[in-house]
C-alpha atoms as a PDB file:
ATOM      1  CA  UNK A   1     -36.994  -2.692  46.049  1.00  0.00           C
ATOM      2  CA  UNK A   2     -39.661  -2.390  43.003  1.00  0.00           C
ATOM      3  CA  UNK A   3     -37.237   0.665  42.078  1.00  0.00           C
ATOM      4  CA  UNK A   4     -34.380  -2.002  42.131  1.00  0.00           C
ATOM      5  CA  UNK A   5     -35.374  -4.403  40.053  1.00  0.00           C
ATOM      6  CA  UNK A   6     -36.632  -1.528  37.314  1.00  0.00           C
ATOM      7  CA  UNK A   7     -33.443  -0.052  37.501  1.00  0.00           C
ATOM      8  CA  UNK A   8     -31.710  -3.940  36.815  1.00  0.00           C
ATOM      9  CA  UNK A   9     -34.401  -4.220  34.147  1.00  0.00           C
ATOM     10  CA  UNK A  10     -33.403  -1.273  32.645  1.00  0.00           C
ATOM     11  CA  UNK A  11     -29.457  -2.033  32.577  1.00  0.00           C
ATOM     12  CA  UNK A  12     -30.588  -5.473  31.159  1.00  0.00           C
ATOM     13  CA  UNK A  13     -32.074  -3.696  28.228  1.00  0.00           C
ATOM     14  CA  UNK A  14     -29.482  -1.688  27.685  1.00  0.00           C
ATOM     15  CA  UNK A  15     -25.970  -3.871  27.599  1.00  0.00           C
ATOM     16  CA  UNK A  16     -27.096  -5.810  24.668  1.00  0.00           C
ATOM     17  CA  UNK A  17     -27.754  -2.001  22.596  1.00  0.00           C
ATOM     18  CA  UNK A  18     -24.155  -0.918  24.257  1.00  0.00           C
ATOM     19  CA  UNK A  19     -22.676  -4.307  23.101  1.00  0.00           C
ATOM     20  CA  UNK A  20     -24.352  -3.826  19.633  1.00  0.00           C
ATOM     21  CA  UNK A  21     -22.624  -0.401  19.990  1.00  0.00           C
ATOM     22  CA  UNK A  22     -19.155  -1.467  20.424  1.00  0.00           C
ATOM     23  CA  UNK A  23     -19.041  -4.357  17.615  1.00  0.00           C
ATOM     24  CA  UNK A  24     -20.815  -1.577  15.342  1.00  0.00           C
ATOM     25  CA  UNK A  25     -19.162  -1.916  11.627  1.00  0.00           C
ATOM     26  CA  UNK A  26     -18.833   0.510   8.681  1.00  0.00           C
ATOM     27  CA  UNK A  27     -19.706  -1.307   5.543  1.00  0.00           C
ATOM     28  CA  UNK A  28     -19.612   0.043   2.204  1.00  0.00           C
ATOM     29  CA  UNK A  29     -18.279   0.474  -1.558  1.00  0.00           C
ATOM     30  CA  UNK A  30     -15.621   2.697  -3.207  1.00  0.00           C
ATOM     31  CA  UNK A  31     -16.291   3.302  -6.535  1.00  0.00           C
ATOM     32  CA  UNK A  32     -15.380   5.662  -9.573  1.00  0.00           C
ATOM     33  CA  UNK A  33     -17.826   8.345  -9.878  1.00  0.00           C
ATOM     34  CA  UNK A  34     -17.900   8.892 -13.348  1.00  0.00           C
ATOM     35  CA  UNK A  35     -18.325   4.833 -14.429  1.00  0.00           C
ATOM     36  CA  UNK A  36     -19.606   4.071 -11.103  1.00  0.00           C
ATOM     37  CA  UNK A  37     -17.428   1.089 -11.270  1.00  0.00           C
ATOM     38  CA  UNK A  38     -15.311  -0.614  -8.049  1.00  0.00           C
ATOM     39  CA  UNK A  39     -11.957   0.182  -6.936  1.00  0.00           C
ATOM     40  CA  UNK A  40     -10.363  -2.589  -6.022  1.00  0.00           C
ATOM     41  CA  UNK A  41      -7.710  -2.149  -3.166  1.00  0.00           C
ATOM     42  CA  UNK A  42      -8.358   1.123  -1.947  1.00  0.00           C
ATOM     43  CA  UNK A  43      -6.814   2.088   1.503  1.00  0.00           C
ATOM     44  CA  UNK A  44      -9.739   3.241   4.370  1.00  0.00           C
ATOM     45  CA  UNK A  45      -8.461   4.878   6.972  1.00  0.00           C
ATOM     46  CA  UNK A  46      -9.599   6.266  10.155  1.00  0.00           C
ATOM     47  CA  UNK A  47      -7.706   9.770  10.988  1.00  0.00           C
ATOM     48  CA  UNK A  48      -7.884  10.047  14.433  1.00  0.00           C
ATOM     49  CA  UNK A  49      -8.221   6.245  15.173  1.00  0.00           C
ATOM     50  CA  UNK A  50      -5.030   5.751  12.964  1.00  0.00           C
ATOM     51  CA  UNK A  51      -7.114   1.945  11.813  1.00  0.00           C
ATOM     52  CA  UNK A  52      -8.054   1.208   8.691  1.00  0.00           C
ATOM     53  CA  UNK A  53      -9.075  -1.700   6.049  1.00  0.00           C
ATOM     54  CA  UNK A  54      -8.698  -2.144   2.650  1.00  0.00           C
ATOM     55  CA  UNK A  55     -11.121  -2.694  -0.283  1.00  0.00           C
ATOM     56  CA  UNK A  56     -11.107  -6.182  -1.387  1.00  0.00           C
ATOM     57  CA  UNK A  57     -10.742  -6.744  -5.598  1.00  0.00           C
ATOM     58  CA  UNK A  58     -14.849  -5.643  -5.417  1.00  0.00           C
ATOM     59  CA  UNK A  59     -14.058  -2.392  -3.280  1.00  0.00           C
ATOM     60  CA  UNK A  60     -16.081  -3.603  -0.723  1.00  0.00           C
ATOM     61  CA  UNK A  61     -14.859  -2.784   2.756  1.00  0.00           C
ATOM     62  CA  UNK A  62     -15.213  -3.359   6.658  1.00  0.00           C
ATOM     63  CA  UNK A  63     -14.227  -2.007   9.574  1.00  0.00           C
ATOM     64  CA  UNK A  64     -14.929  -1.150  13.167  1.00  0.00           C
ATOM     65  CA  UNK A  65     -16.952   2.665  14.154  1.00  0.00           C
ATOM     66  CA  UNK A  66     -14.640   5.333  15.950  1.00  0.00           C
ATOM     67  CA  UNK A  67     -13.937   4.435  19.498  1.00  0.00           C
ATOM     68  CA  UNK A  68     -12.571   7.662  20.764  1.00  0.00           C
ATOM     69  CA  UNK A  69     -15.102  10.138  19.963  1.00  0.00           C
ATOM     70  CA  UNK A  70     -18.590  10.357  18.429  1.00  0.00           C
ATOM     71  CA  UNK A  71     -17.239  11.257  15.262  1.00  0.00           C
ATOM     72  CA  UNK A  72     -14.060  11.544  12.883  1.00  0.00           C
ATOM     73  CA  UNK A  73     -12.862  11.209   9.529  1.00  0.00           C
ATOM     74  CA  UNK A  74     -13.297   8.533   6.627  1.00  0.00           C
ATOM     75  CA  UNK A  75     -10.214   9.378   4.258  1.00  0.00           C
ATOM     76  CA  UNK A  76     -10.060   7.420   1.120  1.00  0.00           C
ATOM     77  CA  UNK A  77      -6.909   6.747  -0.767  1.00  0.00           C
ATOM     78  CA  UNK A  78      -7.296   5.042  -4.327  1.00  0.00           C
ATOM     79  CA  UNK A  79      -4.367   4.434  -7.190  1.00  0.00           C
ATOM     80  CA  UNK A  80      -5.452   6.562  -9.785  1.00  0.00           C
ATOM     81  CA  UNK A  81      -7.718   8.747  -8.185  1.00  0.00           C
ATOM     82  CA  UNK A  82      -8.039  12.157  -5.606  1.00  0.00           C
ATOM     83  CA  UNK A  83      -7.725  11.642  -1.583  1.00  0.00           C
ATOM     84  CA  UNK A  84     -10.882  12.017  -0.447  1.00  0.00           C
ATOM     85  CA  UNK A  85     -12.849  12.740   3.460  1.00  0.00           C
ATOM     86  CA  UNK A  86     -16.436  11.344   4.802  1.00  0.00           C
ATOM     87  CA  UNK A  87     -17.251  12.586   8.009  1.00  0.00           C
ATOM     88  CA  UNK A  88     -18.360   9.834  10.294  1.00  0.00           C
ATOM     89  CA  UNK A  89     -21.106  11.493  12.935  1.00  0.00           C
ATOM     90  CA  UNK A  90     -24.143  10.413  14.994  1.00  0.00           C
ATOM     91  CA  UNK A  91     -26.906   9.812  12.296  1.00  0.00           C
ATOM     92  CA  UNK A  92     -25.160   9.520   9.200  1.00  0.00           C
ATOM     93  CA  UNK A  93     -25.703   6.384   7.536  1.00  0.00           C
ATOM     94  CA  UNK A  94     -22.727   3.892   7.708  1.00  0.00           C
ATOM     95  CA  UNK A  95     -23.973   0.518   6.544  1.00  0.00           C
ATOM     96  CA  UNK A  96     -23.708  -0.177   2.643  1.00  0.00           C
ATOM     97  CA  UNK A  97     -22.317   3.126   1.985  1.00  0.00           C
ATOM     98  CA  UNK A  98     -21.457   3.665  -1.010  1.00  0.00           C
ATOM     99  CA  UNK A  99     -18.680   6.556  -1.479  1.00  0.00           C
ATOM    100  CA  UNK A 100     -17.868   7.965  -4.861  1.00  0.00           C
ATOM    101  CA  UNK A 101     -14.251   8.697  -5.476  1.00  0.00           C
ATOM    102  CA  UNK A 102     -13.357  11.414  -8.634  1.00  0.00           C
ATOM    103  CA  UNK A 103     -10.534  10.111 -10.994  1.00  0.00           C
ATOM    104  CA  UNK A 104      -7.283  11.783 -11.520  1.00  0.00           C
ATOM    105  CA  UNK A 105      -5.993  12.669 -15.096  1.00  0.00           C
ATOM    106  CA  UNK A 106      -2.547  11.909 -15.337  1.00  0.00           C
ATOM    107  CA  UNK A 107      -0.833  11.894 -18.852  1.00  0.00           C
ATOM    108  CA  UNK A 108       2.349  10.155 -18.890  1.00  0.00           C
ATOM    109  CA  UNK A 109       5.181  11.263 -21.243  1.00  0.00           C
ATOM    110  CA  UNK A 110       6.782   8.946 -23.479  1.00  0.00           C
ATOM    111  CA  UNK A 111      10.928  10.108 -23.461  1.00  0.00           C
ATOM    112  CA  UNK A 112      11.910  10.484 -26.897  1.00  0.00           C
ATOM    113  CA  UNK A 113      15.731  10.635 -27.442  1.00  0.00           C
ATOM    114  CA  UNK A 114      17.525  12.332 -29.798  1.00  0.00           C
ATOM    115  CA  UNK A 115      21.089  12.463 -31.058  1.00  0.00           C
ATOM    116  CA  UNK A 116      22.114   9.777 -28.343  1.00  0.00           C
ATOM    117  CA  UNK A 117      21.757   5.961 -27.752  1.00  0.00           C
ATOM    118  CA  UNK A 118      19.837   4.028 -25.236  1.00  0.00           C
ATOM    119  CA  UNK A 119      21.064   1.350 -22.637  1.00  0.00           C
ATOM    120  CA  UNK A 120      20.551  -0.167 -19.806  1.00  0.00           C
ATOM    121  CA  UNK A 121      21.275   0.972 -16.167  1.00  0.00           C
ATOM    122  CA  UNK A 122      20.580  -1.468 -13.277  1.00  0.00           C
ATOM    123  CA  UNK A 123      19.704   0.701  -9.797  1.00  0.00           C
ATOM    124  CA  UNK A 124      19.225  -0.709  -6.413  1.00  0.00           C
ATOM    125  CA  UNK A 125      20.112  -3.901  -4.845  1.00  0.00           C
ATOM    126  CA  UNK A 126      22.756  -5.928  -7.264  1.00  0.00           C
ATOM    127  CA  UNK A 127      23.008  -8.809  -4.759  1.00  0.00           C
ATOM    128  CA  UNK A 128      21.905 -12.303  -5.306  1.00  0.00           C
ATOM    129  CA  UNK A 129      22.101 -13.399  -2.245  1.00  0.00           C
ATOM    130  CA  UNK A 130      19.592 -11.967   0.560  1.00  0.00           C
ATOM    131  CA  UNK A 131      20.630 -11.289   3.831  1.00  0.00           C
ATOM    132  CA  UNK A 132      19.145 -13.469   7.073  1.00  0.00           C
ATOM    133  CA  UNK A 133      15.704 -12.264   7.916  1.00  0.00           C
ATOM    134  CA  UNK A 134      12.238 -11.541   6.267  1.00  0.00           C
ATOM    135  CA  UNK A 135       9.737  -8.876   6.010  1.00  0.00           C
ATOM    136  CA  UNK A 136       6.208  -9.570   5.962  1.00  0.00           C
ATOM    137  CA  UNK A 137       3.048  -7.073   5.764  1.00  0.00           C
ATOM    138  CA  UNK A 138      -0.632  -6.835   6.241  1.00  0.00           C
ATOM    139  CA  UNK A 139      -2.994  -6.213   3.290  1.00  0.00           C
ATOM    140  CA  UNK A 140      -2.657  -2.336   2.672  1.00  0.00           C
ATOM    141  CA  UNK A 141       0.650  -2.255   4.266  1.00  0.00           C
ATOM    142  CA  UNK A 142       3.936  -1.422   1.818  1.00  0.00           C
ATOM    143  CA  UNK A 143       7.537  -2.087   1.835  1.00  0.00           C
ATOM    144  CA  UNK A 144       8.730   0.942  -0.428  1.00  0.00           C
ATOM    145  CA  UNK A 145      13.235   0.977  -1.170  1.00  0.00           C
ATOM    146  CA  UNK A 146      14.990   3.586  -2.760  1.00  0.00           C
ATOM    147  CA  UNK A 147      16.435   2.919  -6.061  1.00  0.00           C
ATOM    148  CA  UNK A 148      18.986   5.569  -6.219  1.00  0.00           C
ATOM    149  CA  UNK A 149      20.587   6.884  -9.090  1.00  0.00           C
ATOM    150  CA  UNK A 150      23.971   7.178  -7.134  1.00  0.00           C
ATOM    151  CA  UNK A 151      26.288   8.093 -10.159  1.00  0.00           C
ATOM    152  CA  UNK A 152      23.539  10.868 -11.619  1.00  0.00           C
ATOM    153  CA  UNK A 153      23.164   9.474 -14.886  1.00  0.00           C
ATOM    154  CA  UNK A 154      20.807  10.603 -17.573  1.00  0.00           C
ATOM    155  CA  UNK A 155      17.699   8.955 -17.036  1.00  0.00           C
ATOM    156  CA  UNK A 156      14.590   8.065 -19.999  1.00  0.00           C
ATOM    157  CA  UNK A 157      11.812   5.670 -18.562  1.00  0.00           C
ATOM    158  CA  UNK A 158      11.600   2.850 -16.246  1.00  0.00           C
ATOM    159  CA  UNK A 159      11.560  -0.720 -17.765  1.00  0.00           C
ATOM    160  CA  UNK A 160      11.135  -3.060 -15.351  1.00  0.00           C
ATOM    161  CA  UNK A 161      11.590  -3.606 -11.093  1.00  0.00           C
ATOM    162  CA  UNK A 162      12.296  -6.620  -9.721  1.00  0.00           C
ATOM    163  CA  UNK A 163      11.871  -7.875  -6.369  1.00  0.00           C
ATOM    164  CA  UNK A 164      13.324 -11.162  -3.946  1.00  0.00           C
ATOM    165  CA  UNK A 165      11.044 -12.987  -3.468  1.00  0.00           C
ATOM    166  CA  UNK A 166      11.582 -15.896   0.004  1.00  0.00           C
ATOM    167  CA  UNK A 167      10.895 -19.244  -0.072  1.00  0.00           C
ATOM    168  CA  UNK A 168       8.771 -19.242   2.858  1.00  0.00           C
ATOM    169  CA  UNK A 169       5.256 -18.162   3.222  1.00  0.00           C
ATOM    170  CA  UNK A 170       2.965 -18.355   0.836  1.00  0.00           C
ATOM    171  CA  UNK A 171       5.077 -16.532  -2.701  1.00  0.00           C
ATOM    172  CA  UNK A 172       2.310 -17.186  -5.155  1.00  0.00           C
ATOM    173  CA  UNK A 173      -0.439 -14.723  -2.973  1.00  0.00           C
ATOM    174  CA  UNK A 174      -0.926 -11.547  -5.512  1.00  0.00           C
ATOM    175  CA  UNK A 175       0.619  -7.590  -4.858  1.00  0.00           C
ATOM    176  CA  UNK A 176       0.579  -5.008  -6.030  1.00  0.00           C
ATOM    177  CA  UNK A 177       3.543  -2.926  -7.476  1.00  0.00           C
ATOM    178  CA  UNK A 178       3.917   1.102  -6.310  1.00  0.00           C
ATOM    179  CA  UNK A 179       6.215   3.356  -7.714  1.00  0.00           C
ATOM    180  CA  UNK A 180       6.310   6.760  -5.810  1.00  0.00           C
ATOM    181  CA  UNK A 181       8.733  10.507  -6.925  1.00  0.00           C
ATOM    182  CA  UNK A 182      10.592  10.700  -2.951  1.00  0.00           C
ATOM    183  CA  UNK A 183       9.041  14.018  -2.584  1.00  0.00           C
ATOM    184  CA  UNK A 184       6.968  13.248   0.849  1.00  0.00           C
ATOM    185  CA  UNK A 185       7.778  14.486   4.253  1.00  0.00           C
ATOM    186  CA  UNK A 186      11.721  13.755   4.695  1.00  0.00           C
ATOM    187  CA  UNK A 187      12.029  12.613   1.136  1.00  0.00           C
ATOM    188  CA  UNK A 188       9.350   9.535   1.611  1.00  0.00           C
ATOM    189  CA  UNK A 189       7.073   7.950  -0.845  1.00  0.00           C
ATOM    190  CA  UNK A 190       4.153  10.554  -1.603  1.00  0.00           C
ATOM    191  CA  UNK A 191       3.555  10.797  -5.768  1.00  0.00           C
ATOM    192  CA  UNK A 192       2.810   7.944  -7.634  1.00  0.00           C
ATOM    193  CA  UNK A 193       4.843   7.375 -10.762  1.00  0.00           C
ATOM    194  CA  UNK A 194       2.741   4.302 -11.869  1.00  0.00           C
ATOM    195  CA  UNK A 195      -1.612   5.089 -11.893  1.00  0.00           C
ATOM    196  CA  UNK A 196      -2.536   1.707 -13.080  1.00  0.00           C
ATOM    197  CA  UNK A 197      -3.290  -1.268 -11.044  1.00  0.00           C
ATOM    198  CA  UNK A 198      -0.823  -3.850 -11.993  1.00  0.00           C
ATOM    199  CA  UNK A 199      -0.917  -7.235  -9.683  1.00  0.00           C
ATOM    200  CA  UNK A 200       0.568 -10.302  -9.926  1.00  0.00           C
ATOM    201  CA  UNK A 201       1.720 -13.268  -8.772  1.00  0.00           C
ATOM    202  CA  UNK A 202       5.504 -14.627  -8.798  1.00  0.00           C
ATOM    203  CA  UNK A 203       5.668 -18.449  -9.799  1.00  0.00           C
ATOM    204  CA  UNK A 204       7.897 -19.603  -6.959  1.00  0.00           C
ATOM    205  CA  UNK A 205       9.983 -18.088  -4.132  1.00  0.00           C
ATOM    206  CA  UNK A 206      13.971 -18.016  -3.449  1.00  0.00           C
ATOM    207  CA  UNK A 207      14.518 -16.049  -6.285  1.00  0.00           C
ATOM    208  CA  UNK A 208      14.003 -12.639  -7.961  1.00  0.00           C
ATOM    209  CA  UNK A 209      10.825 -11.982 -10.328  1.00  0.00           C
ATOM    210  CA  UNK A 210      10.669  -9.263 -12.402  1.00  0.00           C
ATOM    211  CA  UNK A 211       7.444  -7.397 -13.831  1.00  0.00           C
ATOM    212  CA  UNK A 212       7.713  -5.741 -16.821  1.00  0.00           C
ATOM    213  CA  UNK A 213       6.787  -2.244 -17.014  1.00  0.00           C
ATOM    214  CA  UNK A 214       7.738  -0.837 -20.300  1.00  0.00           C
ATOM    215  CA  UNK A 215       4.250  -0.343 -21.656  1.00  0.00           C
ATOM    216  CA  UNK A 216       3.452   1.896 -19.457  1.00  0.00           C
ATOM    217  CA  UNK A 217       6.306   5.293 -20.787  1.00  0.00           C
ATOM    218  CA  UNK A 218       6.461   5.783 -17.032  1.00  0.00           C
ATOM    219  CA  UNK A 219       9.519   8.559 -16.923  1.00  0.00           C
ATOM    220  CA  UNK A 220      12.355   7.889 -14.199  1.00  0.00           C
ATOM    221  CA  UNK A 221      13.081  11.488 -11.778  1.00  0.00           C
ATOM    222  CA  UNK A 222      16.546  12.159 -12.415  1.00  0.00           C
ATOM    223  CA  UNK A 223      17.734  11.247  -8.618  1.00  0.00           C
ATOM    224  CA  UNK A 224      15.990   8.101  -8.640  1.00  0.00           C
ATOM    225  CA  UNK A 225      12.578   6.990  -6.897  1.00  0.00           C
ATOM    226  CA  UNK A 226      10.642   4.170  -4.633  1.00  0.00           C
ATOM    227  CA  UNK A 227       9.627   0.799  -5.919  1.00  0.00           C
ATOM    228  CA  UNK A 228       7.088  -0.732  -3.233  1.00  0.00           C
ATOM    229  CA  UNK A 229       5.256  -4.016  -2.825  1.00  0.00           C
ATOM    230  CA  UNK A 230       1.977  -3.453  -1.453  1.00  0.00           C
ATOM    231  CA  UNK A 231       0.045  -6.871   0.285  1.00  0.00           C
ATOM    232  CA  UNK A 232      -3.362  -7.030  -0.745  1.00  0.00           C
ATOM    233  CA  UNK A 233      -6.397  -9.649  -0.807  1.00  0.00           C
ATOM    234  CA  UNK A 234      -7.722 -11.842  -3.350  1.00  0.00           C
ATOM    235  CA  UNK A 235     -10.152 -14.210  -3.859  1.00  0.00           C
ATOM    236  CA  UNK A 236     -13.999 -15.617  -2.484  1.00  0.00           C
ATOM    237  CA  UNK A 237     -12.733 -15.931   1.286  1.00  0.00           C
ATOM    238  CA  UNK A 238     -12.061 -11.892   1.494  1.00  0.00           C
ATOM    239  CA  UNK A 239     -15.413 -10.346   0.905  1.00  0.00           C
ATOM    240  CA  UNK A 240     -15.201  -7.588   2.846  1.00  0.00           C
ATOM    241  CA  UNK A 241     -11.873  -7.005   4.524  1.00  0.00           C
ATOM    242  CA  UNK A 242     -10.219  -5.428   8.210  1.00  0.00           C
ATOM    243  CA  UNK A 243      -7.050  -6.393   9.321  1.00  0.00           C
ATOM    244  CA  UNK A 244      -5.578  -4.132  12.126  1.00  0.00           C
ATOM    245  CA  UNK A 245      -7.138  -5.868  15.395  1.00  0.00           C
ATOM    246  CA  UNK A 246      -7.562  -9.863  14.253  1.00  0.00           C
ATOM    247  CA  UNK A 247      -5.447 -10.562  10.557  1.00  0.00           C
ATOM    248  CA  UNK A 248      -2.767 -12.571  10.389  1.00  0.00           C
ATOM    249  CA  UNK A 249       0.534 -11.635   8.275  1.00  0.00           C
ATOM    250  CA  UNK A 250       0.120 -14.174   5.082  1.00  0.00           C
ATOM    251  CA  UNK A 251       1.300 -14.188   1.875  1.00  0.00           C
ATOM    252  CA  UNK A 252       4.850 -13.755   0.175  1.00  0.00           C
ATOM    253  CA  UNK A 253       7.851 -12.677   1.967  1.00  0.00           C
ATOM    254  CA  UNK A 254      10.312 -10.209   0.731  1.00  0.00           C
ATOM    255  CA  UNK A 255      14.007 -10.770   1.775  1.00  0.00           C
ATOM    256  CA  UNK A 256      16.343  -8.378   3.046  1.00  0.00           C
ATOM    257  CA  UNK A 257      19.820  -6.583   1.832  1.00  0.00           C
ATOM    258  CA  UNK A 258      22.492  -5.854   3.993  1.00  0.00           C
ATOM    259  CA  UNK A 259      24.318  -3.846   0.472  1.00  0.00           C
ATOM    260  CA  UNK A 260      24.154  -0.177   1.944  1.00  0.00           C
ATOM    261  CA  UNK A 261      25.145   1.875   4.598  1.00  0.00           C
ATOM    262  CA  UNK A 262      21.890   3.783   3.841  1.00  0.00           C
ATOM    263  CA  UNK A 263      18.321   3.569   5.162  1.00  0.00           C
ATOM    264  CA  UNK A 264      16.333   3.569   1.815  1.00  0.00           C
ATOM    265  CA  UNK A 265      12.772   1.302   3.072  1.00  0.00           C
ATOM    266  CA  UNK A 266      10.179   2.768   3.890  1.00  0.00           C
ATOM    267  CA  UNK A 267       6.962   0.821   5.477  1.00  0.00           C
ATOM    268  CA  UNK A 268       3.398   2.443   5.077  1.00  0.00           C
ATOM    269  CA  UNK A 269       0.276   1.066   7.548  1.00  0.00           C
ATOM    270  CA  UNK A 270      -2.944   2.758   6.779  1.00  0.00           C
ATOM    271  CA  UNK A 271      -3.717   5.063   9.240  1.00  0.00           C
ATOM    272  CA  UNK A 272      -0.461   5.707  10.280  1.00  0.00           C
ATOM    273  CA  UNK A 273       1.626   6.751   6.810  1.00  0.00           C
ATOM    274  CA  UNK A 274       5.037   6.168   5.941  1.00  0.00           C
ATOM    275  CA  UNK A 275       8.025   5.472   8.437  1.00  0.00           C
ATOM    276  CA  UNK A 276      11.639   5.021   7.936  1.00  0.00           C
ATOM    277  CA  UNK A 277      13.079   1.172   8.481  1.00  0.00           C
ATOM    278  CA  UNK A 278      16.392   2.099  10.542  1.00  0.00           C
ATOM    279  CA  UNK A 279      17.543  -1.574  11.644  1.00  0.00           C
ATOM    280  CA  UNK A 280      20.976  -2.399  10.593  1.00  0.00           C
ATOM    281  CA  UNK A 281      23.314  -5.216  10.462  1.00  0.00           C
ATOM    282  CA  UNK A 282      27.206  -5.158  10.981  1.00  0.00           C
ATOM    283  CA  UNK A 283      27.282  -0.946   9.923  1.00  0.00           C
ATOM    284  CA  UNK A 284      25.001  -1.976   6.984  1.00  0.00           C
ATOM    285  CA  UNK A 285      21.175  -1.222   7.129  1.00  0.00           C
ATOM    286  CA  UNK A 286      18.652  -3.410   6.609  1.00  0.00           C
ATOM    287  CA  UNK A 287      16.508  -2.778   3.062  1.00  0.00           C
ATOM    288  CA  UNK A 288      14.122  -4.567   1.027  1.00  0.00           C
ATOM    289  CA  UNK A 289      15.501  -6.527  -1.374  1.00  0.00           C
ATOM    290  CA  UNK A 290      14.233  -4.341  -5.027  1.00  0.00           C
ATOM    291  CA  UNK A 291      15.865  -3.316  -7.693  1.00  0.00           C
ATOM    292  CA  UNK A 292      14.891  -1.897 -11.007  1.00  0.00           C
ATOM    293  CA  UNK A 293      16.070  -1.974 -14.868  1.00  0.00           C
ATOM    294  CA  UNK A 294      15.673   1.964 -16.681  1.00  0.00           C
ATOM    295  CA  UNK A 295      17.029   3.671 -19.749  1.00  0.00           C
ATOM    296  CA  UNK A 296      19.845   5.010 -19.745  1.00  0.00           C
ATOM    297  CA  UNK A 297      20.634   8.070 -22.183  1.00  0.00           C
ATOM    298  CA  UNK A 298      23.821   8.556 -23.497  1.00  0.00           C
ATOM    299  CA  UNK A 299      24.686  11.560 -25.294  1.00  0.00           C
END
């Protein structure tokens, strides 16, 4: 009986340090390791879990421990900077980490024509009308379309993209804009063309709003290339951020285009990558509604 009630005693002690176990967080920083500054909205993710978070606009982040096994792998994707791994094991340190990420060089090339004139090409969807529907992410989740230069033209550098914006949901909530070369696995997002952080806000919804990119000489690949809107978090009530077991969808809706026979969006979920959006709609597929404004050369 006496062994019993020790043995109850024991398993009383111990649920509370199992339950402890089990609501266990990661906590910690991303930061640039030269200027040991943050990075805001970099993507955490868990590779065997397939979770993840993202870094709020302080790079703090939050997220559960591994559930399937004792250990696995932290892998760190910033704008700007080189993928990097932490191994997550029994007795490393995983409160208030803070995890260094090395910055990637990248000069971009300003196009210089000669002996020809510049003008402007529209690619992507010409509609002003959206189709019925809506697509809505998570922050760290990305809605990446296809702007295809169909007719081959002569390319010089990207000027601005635009995107359709819906009326519902909340259309002032900040992203930020991706551009990726289609040189992944089956032709999916994988480069990025654009290394600066550039987020804003549109005004209103139920209409298009562009974002001017010209500043930035980025240089258009001759067969065309992905313009994404990635969901992110802003502001004091997102401190430190995990959204794959409890968030809600929020923030601005894009609107769909029922122009092309085509699968050209893509949707990336950290921890899982890219996939290809294959709805369609009266022989039409279903795409994000994006376009973009580039040079044209003409010789």
């Amino acid at each position: 009986m006496l062994q019993r009630v020790l043995s109850l005693f024991a398993l009383a002690l111990l649920l509370p340090a199992l339950g402890f176990a089990q609501d266990a967080k990661m906590t910690g920083r991303i930061v640039d390791d030269k200027t040991k500054e943050p990075i805001p909205f970099a993507s955490i993710g868990l590779k065997e879990e397939q979770t993840g978070a993202l870094t709020n606009e302080y790079g703090f982040f939050q997220m559960p421990m591994p559930q399937k096994g004792q250990q696995d792998s932290l892998i760190i994707m910033a704008l700007g900077y080189f993928r990097k791994a932490v191994l997550i094991k029994p007795g490393i340190k995983v409160q208030d980490m803070i995890i260094e990420v090395p910055k990637r060089a990248i000069e971009l090339k300003n196009v210089t024509v000669t002996g020809g004139k510049v003008k402007d090409l529209a690619l992507g969807s010409k509609s002003n009308t959206p189709g019925e529907g809506m697509i809505q992410g998570m922050p760290g989740s990305q809605y990446a379309f296809f702007v295809k230069n169909d007719k081959g033209k002569k390319l010089g550098n990207v000027r601005s993209v635009s995107f359709y914006i819906g009326e519902n949901g909340f259309p002032r909530e900040p992203f930020r804009v991706r551009l990726y070369k289609a040189d992944g696995n089956y032709n999916s997002p994988n480069t990025d063309l654009l290394t600066e952080n550039i987020v804003v806000s549109a005004p209103k919804g139920g209409e298009w709003y562009t974002v001017d990119l010209t500043q930035y000489n980025i240089e258009a690949p001759v067969e065309g290339f992905f313009v994404a809107m990635e969901w992110i978090v802003s502001g004091d009530n997102f401190y430190t951020t995990n959204f794959m077991d409890n968030y809600t969808p929020y923030g601005q809706i894009l609107r769909p285009t029922f122009e092309f026979k085509e699968a050209r969006t893509w949707n990336y979920t950290i921890g899982r990558g890219w996939s290809l959006i294959t709805l369609s709609s009266g022989g039409n597929r279903y795409n994000a509604m994006i376009r973009a404004e580039v040079d044209q050369i003409k010789d």
